[in-house]
Protein backbone atom coordinates (compact mmCIF):
# COMPACT_ATOMS: atom_id res chain seq x y z
CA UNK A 1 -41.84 -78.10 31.75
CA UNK A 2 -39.73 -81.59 31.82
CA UNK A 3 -42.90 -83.57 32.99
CA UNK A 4 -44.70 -84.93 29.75
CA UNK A 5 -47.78 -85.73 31.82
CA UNK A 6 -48.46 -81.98 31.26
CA UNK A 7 -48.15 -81.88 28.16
CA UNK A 8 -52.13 -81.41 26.23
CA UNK A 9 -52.84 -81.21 22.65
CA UNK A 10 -52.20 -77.83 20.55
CA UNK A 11 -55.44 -78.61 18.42
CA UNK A 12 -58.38 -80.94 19.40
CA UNK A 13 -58.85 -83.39 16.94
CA UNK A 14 -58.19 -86.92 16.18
CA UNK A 15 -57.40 -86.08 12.92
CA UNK A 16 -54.80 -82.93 12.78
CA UNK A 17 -51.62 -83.96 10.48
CA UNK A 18 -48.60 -82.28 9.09
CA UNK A 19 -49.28 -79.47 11.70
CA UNK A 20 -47.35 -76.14 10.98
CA UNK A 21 -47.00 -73.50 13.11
CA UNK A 22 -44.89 -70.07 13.08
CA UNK A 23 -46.33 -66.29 14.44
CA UNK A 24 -47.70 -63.88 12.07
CA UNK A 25 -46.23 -60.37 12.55
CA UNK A 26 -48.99 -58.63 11.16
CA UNK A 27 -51.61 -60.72 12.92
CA UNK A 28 -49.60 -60.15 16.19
CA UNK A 29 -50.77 -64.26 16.50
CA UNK A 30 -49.82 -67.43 16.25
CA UNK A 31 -51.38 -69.72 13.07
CA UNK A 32 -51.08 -73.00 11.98
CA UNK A 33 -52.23 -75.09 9.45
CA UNK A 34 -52.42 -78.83 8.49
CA UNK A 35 -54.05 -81.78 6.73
CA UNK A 36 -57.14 -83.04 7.66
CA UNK A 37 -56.89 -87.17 7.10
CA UNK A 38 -59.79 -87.18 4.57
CA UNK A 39 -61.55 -83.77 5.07
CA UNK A 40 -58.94 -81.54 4.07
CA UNK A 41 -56.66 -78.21 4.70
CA UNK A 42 -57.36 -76.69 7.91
CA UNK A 43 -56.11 -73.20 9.14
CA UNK A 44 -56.00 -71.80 12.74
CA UNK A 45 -55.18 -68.91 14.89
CA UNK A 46 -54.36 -67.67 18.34
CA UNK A 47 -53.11 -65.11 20.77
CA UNK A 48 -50.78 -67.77 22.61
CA UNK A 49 -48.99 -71.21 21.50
CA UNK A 50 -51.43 -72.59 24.38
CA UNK A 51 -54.28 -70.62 22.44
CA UNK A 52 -57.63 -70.45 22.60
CA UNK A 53 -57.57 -71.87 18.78
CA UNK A 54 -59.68 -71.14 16.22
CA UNK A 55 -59.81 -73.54 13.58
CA UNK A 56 -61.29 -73.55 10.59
CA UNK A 57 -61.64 -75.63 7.11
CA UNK A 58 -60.19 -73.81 4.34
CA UNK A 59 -62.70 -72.96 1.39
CA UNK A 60 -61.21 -74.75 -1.53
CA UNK A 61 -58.83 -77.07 0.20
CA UNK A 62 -61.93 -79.71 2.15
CA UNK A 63 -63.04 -82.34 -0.47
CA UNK A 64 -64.30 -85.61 1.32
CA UNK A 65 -64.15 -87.44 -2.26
CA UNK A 66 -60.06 -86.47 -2.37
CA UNK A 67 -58.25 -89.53 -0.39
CA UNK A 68 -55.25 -88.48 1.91
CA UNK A 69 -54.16 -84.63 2.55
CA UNK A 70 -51.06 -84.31 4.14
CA UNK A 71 -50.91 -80.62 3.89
CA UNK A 72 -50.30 -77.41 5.78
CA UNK A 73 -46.40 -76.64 5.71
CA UNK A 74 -46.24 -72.68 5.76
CA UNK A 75 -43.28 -71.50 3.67
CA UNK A 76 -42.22 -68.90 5.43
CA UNK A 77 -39.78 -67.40 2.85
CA UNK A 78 -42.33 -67.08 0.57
CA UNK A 79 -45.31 -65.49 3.58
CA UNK A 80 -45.13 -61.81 3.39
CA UNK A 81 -48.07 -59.01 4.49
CA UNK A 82 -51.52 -61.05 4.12
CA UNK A 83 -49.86 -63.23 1.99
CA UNK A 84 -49.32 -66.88 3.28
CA UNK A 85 -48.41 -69.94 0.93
CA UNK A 86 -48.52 -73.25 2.04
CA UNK A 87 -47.31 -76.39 0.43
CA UNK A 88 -50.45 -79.11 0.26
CA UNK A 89 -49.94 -82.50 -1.15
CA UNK A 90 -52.34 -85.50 -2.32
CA UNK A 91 -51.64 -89.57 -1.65
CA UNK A 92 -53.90 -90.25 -4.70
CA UNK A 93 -53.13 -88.92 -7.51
CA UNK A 94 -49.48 -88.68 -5.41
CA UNK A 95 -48.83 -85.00 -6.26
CA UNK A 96 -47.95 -81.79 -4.86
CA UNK A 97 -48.66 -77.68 -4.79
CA UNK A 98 -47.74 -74.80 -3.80
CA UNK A 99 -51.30 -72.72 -2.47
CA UNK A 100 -51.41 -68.88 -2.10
CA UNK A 101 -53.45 -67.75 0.48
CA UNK A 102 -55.39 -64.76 1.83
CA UNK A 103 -54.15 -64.43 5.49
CA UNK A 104 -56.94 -61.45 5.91
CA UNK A 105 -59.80 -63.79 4.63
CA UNK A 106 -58.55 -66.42 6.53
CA UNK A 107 -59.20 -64.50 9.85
CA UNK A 108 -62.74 -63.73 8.45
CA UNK A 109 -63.62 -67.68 8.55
């Protein structure tokens, strides 16, 4: 649609940033990720765009004493089979990584 007053949030949070999004062939589903302002590295799933999501915090990636993730960006070169990498940065210390994740596992959240 053209008309913006139907537009509605893809995740429900106050606090979603750096979403990513692309469809997993082997999942036969959407998923997303992104950066939790303070809490961390979320990961999600659905059967739609328009969902039902299910979101989760991903083990490893949720530290509330780690200031600013901006996180989440799926590389999708790189995300093959159950594979899925994701690049996750820090404000402080400023730095960046490159995270290997277990798409399978994920789903088991």
């Amino acid at each position: 649609s053209t008309d913006q007053s139907l537009a509605r949030p893809v995740v429900r949070t106050t606090n979603a940033a750096e979403l990513s999004l692309q469809y997993s062939d082997r999942l036969g589903k959407y998923i997303l990720t992104y950066g939790g302002s303070g809490t961390g590295v979320y990961y999600g799933s659905a059967p739609a765009l328009w969902g039902p999501w299910e979101v989760h915090l991903i083990p490893g990636l949720g530290n509330p004493s780690v200031h600013g993730y901006y996180a989440g960006y799926i590389v999708p070169q790189m995300s093959q089979g159950s594979d899925l990498y994701v690049v996750v940065s820090l404000w402080f210390p400023y730095t960046s990584y490159v995270v290997e994740l277990d798409l399978d596992a994920l789903e088991a959240l």
